[in-house]
Protein backbone atom coordinates (compact mmCIF):
# COMPACT_ATOMS: atom_id res chain seq x y z
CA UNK A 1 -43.07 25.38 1.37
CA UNK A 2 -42.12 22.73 -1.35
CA UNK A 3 -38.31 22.65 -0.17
CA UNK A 4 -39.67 21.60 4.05
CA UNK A 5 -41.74 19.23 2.02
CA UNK A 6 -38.92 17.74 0.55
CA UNK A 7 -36.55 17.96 3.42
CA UNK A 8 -39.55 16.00 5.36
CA UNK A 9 -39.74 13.32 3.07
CA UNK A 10 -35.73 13.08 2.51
CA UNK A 11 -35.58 12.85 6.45
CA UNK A 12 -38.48 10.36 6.48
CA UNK A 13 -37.05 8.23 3.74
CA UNK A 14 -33.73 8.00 6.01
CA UNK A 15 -35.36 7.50 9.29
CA UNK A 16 -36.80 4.39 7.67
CA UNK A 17 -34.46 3.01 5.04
CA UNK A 18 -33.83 -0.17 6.31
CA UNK A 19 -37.77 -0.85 7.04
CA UNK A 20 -38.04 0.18 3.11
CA UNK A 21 -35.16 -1.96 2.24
CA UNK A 22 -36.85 -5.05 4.21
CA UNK A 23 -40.42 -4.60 2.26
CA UNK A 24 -39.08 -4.28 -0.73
CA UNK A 25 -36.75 -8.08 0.10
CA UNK A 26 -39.79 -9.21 0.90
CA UNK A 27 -41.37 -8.58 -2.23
CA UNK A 28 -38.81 -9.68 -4.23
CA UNK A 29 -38.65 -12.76 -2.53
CA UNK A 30 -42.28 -13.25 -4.23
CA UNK A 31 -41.79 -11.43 -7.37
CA UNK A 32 -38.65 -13.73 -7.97
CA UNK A 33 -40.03 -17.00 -6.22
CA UNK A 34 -38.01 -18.99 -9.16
CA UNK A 35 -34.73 -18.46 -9.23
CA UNK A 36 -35.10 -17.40 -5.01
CA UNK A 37 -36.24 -20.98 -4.52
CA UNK A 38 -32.99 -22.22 -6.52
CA UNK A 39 -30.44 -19.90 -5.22
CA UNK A 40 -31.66 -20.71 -1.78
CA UNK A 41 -31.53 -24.54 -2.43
CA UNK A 42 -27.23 -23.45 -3.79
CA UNK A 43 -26.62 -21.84 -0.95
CA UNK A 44 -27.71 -24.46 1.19
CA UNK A 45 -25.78 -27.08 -0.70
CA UNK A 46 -22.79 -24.94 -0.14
CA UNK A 47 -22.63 -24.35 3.06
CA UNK A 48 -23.26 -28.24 3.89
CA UNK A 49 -21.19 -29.51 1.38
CA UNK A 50 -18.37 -26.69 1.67
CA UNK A 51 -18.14 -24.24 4.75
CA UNK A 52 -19.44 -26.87 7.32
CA UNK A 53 -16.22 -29.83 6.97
CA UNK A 54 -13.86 -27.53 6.54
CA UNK A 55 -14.88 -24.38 9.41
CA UNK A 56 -16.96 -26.93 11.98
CA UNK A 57 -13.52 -28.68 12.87
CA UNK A 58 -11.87 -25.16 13.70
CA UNK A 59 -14.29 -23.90 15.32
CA UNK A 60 -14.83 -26.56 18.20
CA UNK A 61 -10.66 -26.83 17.71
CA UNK A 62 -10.58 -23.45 19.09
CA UNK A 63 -12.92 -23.42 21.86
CA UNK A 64 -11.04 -26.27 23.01
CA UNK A 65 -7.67 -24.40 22.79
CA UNK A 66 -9.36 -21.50 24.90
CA UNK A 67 -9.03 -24.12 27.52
CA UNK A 68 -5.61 -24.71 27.39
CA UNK A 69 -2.38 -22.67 28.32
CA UNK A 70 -2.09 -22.04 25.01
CA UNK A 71 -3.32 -18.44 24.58
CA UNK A 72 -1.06 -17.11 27.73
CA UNK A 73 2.39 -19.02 26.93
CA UNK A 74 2.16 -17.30 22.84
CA UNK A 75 1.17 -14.35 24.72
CA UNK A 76 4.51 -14.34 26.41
CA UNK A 77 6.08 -15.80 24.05
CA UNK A 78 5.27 -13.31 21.22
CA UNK A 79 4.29 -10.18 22.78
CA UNK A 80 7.74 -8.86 21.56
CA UNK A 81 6.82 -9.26 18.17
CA UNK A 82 2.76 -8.15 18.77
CA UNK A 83 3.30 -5.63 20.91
CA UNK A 84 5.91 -3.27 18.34
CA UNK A 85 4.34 -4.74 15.14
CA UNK A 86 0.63 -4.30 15.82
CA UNK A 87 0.46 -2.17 19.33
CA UNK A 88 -1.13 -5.27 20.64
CA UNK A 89 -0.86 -7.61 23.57
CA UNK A 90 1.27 -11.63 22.44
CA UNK A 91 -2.13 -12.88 22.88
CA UNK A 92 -3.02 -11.27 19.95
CA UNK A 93 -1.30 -13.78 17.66
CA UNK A 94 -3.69 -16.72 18.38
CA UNK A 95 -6.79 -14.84 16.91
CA UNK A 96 -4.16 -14.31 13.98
CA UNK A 97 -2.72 -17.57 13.36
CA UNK A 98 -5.92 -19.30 14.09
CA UNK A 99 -7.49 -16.54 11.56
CA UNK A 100 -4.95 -17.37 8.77
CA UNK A 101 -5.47 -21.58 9.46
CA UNK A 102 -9.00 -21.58 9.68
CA UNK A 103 -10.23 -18.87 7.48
CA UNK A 104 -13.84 -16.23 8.07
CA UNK A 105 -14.71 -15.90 10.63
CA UNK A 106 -12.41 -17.45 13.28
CA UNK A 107 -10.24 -14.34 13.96
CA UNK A 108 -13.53 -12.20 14.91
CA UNK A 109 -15.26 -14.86 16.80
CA UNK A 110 -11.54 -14.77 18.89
CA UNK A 111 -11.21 -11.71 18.91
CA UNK A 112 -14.71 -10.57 20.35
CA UNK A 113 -14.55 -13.27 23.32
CA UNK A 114 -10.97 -12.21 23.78
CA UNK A 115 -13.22 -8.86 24.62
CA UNK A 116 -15.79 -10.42 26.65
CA UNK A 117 -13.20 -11.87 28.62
CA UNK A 118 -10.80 -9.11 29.51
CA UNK A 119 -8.03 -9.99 28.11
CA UNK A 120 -7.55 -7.08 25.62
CA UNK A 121 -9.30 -4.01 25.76
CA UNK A 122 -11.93 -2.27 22.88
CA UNK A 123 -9.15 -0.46 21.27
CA UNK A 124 -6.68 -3.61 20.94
CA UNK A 125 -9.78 -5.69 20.18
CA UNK A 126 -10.63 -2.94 16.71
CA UNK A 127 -6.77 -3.18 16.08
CA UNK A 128 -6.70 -6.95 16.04
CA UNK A 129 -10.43 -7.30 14.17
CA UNK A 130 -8.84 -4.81 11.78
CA UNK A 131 -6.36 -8.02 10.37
CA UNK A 132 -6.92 -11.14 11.90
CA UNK A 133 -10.09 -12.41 10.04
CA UNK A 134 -9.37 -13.78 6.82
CA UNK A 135 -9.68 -16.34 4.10
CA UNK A 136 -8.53 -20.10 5.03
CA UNK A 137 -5.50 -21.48 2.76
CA UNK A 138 -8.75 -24.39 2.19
CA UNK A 139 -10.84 -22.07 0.55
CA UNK A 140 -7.76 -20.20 -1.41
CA UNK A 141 -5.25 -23.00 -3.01
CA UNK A 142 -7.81 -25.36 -3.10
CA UNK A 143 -11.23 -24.06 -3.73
CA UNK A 144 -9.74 -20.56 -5.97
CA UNK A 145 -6.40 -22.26 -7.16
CA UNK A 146 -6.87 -25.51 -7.67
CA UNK A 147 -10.82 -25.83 -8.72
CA UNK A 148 -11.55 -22.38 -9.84
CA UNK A 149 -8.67 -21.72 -11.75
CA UNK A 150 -6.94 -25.13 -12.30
CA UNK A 151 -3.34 -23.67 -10.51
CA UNK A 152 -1.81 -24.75 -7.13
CA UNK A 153 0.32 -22.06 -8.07
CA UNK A 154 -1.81 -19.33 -8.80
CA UNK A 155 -3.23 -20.14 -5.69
CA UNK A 156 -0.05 -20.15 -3.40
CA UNK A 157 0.30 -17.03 -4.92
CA UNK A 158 -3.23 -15.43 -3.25
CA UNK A 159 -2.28 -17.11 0.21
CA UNK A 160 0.69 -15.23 0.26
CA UNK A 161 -0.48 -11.82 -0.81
CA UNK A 162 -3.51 -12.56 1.30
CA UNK A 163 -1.10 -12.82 4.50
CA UNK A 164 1.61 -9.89 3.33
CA UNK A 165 -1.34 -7.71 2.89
CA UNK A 166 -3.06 -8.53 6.45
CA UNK A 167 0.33 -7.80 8.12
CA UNK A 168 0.70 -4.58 6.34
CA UNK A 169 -2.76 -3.55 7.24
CA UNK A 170 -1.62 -4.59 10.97
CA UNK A 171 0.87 -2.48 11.07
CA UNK A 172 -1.29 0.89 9.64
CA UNK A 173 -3.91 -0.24 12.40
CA UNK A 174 -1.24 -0.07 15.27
CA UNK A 175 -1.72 3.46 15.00
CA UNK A 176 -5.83 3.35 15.23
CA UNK A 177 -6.89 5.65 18.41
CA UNK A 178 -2.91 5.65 19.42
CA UNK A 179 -2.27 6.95 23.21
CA UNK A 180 1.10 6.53 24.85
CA UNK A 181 -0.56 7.36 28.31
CA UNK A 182 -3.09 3.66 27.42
CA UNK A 183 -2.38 0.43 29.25
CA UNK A 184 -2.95 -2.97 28.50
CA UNK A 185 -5.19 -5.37 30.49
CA UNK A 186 -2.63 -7.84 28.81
CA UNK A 187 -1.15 -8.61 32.07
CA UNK A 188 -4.48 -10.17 33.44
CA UNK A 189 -4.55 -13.31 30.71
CA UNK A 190 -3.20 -15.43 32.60
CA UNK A 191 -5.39 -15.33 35.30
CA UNK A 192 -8.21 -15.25 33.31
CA UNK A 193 -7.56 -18.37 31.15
CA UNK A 194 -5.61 -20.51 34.01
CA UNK A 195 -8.55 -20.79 36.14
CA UNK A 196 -10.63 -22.18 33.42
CA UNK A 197 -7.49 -24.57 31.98
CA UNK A 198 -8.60 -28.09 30.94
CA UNK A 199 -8.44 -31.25 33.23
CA UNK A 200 -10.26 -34.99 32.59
CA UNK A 201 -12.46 -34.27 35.08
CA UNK A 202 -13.97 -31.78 33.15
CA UNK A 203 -12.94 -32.58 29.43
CA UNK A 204 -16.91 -33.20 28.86
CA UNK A 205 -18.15 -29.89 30.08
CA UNK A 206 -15.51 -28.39 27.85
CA UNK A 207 -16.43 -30.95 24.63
CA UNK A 208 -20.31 -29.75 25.17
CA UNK A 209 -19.84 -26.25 25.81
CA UNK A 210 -17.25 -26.34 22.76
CA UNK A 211 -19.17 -28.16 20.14
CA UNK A 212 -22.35 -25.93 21.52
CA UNK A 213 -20.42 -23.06 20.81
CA UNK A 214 -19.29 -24.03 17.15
CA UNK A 215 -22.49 -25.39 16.45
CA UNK A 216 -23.78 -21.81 16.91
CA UNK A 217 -21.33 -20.32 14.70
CA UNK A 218 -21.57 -22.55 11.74
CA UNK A 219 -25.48 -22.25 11.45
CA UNK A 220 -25.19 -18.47 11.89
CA UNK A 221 -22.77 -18.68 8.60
CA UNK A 222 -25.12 -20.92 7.05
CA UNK A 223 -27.86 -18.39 7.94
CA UNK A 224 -25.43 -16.02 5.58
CA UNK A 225 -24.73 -17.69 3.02
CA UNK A 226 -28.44 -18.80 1.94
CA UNK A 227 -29.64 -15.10 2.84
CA UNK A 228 -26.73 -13.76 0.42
CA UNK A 229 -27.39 -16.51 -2.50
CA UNK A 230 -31.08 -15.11 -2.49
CA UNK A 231 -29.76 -11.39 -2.54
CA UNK A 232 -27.18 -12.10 -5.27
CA UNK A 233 -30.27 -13.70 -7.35
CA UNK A 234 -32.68 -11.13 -6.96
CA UNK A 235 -29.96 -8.79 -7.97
CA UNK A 236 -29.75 -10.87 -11.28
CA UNK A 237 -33.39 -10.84 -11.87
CA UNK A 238 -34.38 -7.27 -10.65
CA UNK A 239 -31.47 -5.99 -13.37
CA UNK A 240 -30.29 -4.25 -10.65
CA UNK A 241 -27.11 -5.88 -11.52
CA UNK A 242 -26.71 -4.78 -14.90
CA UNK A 243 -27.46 -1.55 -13.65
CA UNK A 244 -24.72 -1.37 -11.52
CA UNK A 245 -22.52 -2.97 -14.12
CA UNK A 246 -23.33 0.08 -16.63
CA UNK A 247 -21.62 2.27 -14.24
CA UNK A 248 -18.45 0.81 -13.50
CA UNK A 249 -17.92 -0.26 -17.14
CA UNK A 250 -16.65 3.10 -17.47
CA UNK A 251 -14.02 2.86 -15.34
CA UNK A 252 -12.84 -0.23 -16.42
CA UNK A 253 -12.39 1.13 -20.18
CA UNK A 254 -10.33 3.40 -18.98
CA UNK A 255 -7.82 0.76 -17.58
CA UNK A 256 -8.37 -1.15 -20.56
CA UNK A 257 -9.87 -4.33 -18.80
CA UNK A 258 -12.56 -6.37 -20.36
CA UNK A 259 -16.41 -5.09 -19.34
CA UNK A 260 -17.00 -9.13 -17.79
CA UNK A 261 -15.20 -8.35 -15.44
CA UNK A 262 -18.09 -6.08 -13.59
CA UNK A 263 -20.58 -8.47 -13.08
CA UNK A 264 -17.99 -10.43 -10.89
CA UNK A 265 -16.82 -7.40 -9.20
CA UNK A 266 -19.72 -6.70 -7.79
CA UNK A 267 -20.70 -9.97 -7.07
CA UNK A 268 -17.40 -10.35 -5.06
CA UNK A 269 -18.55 -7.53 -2.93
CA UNK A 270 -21.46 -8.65 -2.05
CA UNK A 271 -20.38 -12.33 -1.77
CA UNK A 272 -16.79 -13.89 -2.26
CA UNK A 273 -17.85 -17.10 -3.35
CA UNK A 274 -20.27 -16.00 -6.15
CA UNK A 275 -17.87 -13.35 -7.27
CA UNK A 276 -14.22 -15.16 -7.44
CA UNK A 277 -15.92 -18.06 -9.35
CA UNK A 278 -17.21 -15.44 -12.27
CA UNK A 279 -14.03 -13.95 -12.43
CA UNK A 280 -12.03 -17.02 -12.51
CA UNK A 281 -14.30 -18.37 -15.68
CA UNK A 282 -13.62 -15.49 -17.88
CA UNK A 283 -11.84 -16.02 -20.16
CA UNK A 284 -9.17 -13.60 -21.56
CA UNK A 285 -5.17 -13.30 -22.41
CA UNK A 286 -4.45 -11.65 -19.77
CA UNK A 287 -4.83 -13.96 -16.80
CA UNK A 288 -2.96 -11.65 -14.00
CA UNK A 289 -6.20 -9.02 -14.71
CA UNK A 290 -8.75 -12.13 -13.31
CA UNK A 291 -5.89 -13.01 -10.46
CA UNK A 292 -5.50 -9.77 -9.56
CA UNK A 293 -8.99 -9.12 -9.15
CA UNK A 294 -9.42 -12.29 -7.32
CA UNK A 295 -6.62 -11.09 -4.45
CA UNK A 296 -8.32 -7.93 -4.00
CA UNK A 297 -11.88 -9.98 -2.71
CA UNK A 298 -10.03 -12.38 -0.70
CA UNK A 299 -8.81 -9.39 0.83
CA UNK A 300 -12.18 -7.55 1.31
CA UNK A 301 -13.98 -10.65 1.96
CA UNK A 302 -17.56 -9.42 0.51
CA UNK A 303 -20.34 -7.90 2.42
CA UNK A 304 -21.56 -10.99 3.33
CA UNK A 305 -18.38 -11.45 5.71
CA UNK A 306 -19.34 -8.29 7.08
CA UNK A 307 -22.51 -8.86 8.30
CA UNK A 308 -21.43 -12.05 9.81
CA UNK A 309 -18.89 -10.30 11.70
CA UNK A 310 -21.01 -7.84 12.79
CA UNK A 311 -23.19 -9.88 14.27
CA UNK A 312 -20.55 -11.69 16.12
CA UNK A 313 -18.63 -8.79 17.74
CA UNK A 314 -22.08 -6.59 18.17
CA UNK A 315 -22.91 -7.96 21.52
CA UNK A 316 -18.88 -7.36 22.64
CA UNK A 317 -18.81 -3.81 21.83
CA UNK A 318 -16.29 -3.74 19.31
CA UNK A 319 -16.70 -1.04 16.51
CA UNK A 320 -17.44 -2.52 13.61
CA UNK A 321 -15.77 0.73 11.41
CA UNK A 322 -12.31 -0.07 11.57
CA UNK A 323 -12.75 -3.60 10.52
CA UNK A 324 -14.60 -2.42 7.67
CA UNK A 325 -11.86 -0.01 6.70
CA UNK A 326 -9.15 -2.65 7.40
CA UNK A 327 -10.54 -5.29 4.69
CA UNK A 328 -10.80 -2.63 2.03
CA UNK A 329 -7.63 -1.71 2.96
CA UNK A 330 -6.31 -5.32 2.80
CA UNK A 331 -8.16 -5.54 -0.56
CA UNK A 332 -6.41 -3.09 -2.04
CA UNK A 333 -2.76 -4.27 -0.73
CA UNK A 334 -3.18 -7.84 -1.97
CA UNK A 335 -4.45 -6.30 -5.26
CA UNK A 336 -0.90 -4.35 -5.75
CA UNK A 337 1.18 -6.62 -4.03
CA UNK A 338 -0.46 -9.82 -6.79
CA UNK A 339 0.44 -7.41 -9.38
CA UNK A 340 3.74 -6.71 -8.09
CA UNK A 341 4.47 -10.35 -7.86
CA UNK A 342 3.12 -11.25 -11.04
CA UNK A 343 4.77 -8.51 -13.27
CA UNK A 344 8.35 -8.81 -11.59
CA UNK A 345 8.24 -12.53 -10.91
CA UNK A 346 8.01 -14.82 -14.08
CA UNK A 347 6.83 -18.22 -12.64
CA UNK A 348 3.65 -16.34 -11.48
CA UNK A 349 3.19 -14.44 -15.03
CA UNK A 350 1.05 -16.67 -16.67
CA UNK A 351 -0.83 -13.77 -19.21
CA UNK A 352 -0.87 -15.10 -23.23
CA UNK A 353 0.90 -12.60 -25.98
């Protein structure tokens, strides 16, 4: 009798864990009304001051390029190079460059209207997702280099282990869901993006529906980022974190790395910002252990980055799962590849003996 009472309650508990996990937010939010009300005001600050100049200009520069011939002549143009690489169609490398230029989210809000509008199916849409939403070179020589750790070249270093490691998760993705029988819708882009090409007569229908568009996208981040400075300080002030940081001290004993270190891990995963600026400020002799640490949450972009892309691709259809597996994935390749770098290059080892 006592074991189907706890099965009951175990089932219950999981049939409503995210109703639990919203109450007990909620409460926090009033428990914690302090440093909530601060963190909030941060996060805010942040995203004005921070993710709106430097994404707002991308985004609307994108919509406008979905105007253009631009996405069906690199289609052409590159679908030699996509299509064997990455088992997707040429078009594939605008959500990718514009992804690597721009930074989070560009590449998903690309690829998920490339979705929307036929010109790649689910599968090639999960492939691209997989590696074409990443950090900005803004945010990573100049915000992680340059102000974080005081190093243009520490951060040309993270740009290009950032990159190396998104084509290499490319390439592992080409083989997600794999049929030889499949065939691409690729050959309908052109159609599909000709008939809505650009023209004066219509330049301010396009400027409208283009800075509507990015206007949408920017608030939606700016949603994030507040929501995710609140979590991050009632994480802090519940001790939740220190919690957490108990366990994975452990682990990094056994690697020999400094204990710090885990209170900006796992601040990283839950939000980039928050966690690359901890790890940046602690200070120890060996500098390639905070760098190194630093590539791997560029790479994995935080769970923040997650939920914003899930709620941009949701209403597509796109799986979230392999994009989910694709950042760790690209966390853990710009992790080895930094240390690689560092250790066998000796302009990039900068550690103290």
């Amino acid at each position: 009798m006592k074991r189907r009472s706890f099965k009951f309650i175990l089932f219950s508990v999981r049939r409503n864990l995210l109703s639990i996990i919203f109450i007990l937010f909620t409460l926090s939010l009033v428990v914690f009304s302090g440093s909530n009300l601060s963190a909030a005001k941060t996060g805010l600050s942040l995203w004005a001051n921070s993710v709106v100049p430097s994404l707002f200009p991308f985004f609307i520069a994108t919509e406008l390029l979905s105007y253009t011939n631009v996405i069906p002549i690199l289609g052409r143009a590159l679908n030699f190079l996509m299509r064997p690489l990455f088992n997707v169609p040429g078009e594939g490398s605008f959500p990718f460059i514009m992804g690597i230029i721009s930074g989070y989210p560009t590449g998903a809000k690309i690829v998920s209207k490339f979705k929307s509008d036929g010109v790649c199916t689910a599968l090639e849409a999960e492939r691209l997702l997989a590696f074409t939403n990443n950090s900005g070179p803004l945010f990573i020589i100049g915000t992680v280099g340059i102000s974080l750790f005081g190093s243009i070249e520490i951060g040309l270093l993270l740009l290009l282990t950032h990159i190396l490691a998104c084509i290499t998760v490319g390439i592992v993705f080409r083989f997600w869901k794999y049929d030889k029988s499949y065939k691409s819708k690729s050959e309908h882009v052109s159609k599909t993006y000709t008939s809505s090409s650009a023209n004066i007569s219509s330049l301010g229908k396009i400027l409208g529906a283009s800075i509507t568009s990015a206007t949408r996208t920017v608030v939606l981040i700016g949603g994030f980022v507040v929501l995710f400075s609140v979590i991050i300080s009632v994480v802090n002030s519940s001790g939740i974190l220190d919690l957490l940081c108990r366990i994975i001290n452990p682990l990094l004993e056994i690697f020999d790395i400094d204990s710090r270190f885990s209170s900006g891990l796992i601040s990283g995963i839950i939000e980039l910002t928050n966690g690359v600026s901890i790890i940046s400020s602690i200070s120890v002799k060996a500098i390639s252990v905070n760098i190194v640490f630093c590539a791997f949450l560029l790479g994995f972009g935080g769970i923040s980055v997650v939920l914003q892309v899930f709620s941009i691709v949701s209403e597509s259809g796109i799986s979230i799962k392999p994009y989910i597996l694709g950042k760790l994935l690209q966390g853990v390749f710009a992790a080895l590849y930094t240390y690689l770098i560092i250790h066998n290059f000796q302009i990039f080892n900068l550690d103290l003996i």
